[in-house]
N, C-alpha and C. Protein backbone atom coordinates (compact mmCIF):
# COMPACT_ATOMS: atom_id res chain seq x y z
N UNK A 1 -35.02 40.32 56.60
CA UNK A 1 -35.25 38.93 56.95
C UNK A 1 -36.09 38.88 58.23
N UNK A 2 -36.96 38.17 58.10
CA UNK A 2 -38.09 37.66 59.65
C UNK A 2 -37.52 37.11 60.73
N UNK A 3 -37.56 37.36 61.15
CA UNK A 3 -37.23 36.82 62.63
C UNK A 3 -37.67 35.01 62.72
N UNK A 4 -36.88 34.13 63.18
CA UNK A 4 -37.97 32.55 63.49
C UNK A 4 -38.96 33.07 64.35
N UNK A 5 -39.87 32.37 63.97
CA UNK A 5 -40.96 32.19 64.67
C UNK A 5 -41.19 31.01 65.43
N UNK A 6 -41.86 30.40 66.60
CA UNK A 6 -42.15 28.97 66.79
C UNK A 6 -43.21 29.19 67.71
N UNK A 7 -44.22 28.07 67.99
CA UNK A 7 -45.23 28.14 68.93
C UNK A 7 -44.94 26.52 69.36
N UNK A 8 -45.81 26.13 70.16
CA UNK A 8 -45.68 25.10 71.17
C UNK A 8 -47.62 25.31 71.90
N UNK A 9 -47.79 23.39 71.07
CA UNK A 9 -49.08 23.24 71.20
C UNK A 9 -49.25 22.31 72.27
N UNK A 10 -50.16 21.61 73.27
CA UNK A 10 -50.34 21.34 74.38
C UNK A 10 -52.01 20.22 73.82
N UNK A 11 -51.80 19.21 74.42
CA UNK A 11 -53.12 18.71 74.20
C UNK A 11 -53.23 17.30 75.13
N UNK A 12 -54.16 17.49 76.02
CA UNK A 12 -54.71 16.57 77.16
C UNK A 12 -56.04 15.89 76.81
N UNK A 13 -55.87 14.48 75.92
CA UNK A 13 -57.39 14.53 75.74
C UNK A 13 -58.40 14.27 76.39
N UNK A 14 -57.96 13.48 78.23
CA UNK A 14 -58.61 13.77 78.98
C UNK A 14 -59.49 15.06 79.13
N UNK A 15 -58.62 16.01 79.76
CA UNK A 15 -58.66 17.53 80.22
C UNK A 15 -59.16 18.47 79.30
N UNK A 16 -58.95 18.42 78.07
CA UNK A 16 -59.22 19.60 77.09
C UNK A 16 -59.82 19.07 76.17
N UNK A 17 -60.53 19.82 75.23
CA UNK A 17 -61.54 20.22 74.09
C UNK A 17 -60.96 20.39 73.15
N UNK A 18 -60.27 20.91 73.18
CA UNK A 18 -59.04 21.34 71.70
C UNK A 18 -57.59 21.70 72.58
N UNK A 19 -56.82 21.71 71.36
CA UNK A 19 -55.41 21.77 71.90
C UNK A 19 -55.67 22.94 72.37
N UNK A 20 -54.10 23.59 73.09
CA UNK A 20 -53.94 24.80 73.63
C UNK A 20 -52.74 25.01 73.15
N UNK A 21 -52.40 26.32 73.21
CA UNK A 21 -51.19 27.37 72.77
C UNK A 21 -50.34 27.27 74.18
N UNK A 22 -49.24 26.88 74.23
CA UNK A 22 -48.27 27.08 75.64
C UNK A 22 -47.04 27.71 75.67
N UNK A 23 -47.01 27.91 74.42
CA UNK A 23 -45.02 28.50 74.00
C UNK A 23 -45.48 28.95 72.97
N UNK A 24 -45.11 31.07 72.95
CA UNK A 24 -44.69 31.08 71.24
C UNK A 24 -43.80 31.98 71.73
N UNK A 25 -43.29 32.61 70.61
CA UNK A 25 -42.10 33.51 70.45
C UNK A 25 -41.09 34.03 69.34
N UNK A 26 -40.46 34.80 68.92
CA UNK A 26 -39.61 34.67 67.68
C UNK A 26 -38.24 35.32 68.36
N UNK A 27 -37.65 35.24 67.06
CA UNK A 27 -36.05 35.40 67.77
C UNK A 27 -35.59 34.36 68.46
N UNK A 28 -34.91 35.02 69.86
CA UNK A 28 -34.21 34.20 70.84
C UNK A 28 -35.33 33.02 71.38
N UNK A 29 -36.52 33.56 71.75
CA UNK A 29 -37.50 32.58 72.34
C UNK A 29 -37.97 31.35 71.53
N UNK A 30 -37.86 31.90 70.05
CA UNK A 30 -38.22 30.70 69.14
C UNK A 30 -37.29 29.56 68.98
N UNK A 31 -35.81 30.38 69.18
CA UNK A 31 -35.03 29.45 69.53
C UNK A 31 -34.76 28.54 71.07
N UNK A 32 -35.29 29.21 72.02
CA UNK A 32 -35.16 28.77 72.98
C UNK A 32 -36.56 27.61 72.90
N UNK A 33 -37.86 27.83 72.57
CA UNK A 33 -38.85 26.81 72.61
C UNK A 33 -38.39 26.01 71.43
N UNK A 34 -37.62 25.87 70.26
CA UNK A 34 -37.10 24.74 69.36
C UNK A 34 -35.93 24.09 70.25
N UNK A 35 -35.22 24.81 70.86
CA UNK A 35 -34.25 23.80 72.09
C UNK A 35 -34.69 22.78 73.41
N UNK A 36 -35.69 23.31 73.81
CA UNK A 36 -36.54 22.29 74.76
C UNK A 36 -36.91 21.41 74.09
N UNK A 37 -37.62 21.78 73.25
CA UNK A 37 -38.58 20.80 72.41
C UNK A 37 -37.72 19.45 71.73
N UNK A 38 -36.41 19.83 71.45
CA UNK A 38 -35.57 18.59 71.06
C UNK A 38 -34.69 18.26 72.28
N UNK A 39 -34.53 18.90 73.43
CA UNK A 39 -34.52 18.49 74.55
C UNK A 39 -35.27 17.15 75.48
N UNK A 40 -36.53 17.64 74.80
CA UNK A 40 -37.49 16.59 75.44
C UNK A 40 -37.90 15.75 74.43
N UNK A 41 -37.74 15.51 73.59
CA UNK A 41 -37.66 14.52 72.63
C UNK A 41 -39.07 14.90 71.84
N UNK A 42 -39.53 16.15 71.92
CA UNK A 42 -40.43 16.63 70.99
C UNK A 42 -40.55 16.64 69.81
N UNK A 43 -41.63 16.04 68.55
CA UNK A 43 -41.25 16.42 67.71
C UNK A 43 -41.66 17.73 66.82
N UNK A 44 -41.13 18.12 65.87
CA UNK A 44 -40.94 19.31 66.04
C UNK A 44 -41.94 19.57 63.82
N UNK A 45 -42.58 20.15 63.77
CA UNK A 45 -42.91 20.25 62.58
C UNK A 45 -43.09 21.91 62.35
N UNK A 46 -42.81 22.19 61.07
CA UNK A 46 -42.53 23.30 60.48
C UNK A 46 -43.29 23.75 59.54
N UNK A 47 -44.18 24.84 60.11
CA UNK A 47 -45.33 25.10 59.31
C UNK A 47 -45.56 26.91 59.71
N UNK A 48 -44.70 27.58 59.10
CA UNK A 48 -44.62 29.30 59.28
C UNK A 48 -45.96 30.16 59.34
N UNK A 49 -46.57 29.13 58.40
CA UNK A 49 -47.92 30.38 58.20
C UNK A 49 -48.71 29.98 59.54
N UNK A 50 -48.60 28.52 60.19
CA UNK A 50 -49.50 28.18 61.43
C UNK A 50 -48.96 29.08 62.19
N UNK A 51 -47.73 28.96 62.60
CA UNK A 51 -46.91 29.41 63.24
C UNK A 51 -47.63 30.88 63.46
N UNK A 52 -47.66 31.57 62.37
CA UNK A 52 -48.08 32.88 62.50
C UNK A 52 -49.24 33.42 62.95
N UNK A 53 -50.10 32.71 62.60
CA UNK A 53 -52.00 32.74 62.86
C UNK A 53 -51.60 32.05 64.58
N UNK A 54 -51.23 31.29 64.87
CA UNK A 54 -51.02 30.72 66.33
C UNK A 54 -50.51 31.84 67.41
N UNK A 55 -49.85 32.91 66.72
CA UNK A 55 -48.74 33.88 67.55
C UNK A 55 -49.84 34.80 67.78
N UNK A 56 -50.86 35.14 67.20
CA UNK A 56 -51.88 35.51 67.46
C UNK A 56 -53.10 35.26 68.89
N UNK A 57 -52.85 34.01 68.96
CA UNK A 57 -53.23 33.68 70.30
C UNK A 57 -53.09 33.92 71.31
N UNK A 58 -53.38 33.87 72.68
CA UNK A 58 -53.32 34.73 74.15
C UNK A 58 -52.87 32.82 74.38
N UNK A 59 -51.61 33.06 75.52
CA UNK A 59 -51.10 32.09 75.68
C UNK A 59 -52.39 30.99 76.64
N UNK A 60 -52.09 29.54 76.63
CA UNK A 60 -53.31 28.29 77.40
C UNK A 60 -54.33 28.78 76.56
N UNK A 61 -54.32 29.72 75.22
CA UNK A 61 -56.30 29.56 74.53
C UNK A 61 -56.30 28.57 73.98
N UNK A 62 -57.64 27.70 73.91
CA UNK A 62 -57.80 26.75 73.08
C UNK A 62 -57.60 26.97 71.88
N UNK A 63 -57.44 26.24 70.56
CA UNK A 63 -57.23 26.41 68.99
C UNK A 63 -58.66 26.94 69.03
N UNK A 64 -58.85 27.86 67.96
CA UNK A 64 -60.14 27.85 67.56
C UNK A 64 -60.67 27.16 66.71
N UNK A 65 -61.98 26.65 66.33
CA UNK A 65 -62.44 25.38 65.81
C UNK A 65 -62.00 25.85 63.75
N UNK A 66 -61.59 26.88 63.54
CA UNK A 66 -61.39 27.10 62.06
C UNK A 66 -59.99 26.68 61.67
N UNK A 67 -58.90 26.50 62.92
CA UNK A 67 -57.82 25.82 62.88
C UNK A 67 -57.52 24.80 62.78
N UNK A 68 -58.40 23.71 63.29
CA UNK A 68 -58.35 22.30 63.67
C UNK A 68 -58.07 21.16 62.96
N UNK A 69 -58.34 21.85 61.32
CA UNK A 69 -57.95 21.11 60.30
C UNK A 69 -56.28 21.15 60.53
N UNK A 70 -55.93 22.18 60.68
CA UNK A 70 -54.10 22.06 60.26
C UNK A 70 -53.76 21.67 61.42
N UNK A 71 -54.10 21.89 62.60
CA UNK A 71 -53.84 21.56 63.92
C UNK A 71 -54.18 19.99 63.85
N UNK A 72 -54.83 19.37 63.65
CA UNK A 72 -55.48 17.90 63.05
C UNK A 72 -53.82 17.12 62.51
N UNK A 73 -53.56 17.93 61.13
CA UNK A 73 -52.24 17.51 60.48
C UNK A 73 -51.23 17.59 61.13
N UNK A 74 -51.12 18.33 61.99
CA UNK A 74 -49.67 18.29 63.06
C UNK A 74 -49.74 17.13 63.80
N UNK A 75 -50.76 17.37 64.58
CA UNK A 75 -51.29 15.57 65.75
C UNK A 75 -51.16 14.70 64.75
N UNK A 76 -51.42 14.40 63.83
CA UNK A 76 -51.14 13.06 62.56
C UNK A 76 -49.57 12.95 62.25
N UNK A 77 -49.25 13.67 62.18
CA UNK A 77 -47.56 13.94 61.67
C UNK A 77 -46.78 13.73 63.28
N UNK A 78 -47.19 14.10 63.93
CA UNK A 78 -46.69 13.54 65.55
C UNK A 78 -46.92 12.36 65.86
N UNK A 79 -47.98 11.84 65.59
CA UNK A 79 -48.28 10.52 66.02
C UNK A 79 -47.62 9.47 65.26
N UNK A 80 -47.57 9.92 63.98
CA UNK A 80 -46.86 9.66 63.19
C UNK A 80 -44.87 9.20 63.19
N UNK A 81 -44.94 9.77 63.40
CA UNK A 81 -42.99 9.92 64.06
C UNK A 81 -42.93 9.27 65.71
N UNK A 82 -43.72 9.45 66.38
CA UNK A 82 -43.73 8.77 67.88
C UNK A 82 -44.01 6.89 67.25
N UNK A 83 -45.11 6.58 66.78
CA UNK A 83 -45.24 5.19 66.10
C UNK A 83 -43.56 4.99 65.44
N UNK A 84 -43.32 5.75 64.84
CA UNK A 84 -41.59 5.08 63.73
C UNK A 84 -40.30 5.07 65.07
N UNK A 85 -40.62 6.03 65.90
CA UNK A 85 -39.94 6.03 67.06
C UNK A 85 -40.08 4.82 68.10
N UNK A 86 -40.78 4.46 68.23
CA UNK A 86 -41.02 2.90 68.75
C UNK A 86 -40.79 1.80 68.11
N UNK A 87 -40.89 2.01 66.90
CA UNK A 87 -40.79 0.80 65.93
C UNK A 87 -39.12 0.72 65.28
N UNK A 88 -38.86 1.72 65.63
CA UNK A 88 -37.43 1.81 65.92
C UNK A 88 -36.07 1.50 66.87
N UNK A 89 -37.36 0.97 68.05
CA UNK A 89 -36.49 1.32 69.44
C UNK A 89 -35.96 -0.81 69.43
């Protein structure tokens, strides 16, 4: 059995060009960056194979532009749940 995996994406659209990588890890750490993350009222989407191609990354790199499509669908699916989260409140 695999270990969890999780990463933790970062995006300033002031400041940055493309998102950035700020948290990955598996095991204990994957669990520890899925505990902040619902700590801070993050939401949290589940996508293993990103997950995996992302763990690949050198931590603060920008996405590279061949990612941006699925990285695209996460920011939609976030924005997504933050809008129902207000419309909820």
């Amino acid at each position: 059995m695999n270990p969890k995996m999780a990463a933790a994406l970062q995006y300033n659209l002031r400041k940055d060009s493309a998102p950035r990588l700020v948290a990955k890890g598996k095991g204990w750490m994957a669990e520890k960056i899925i505990q902040t993350a619902k700590e801070h009222n993050i939401p949290l989407k589940e996508d293993p194979h990103l997950v995996e191609i992302l763990s690949t990354l050198d931590l603060y790199e920008a996405i590279p532009p061949d990612l941006y499509k699925a990285v695209a669908e996460i920011l939609i699916f976030i924005y997504k749940m933050n809008n129902k989260v207000l419309q909820d409140l």
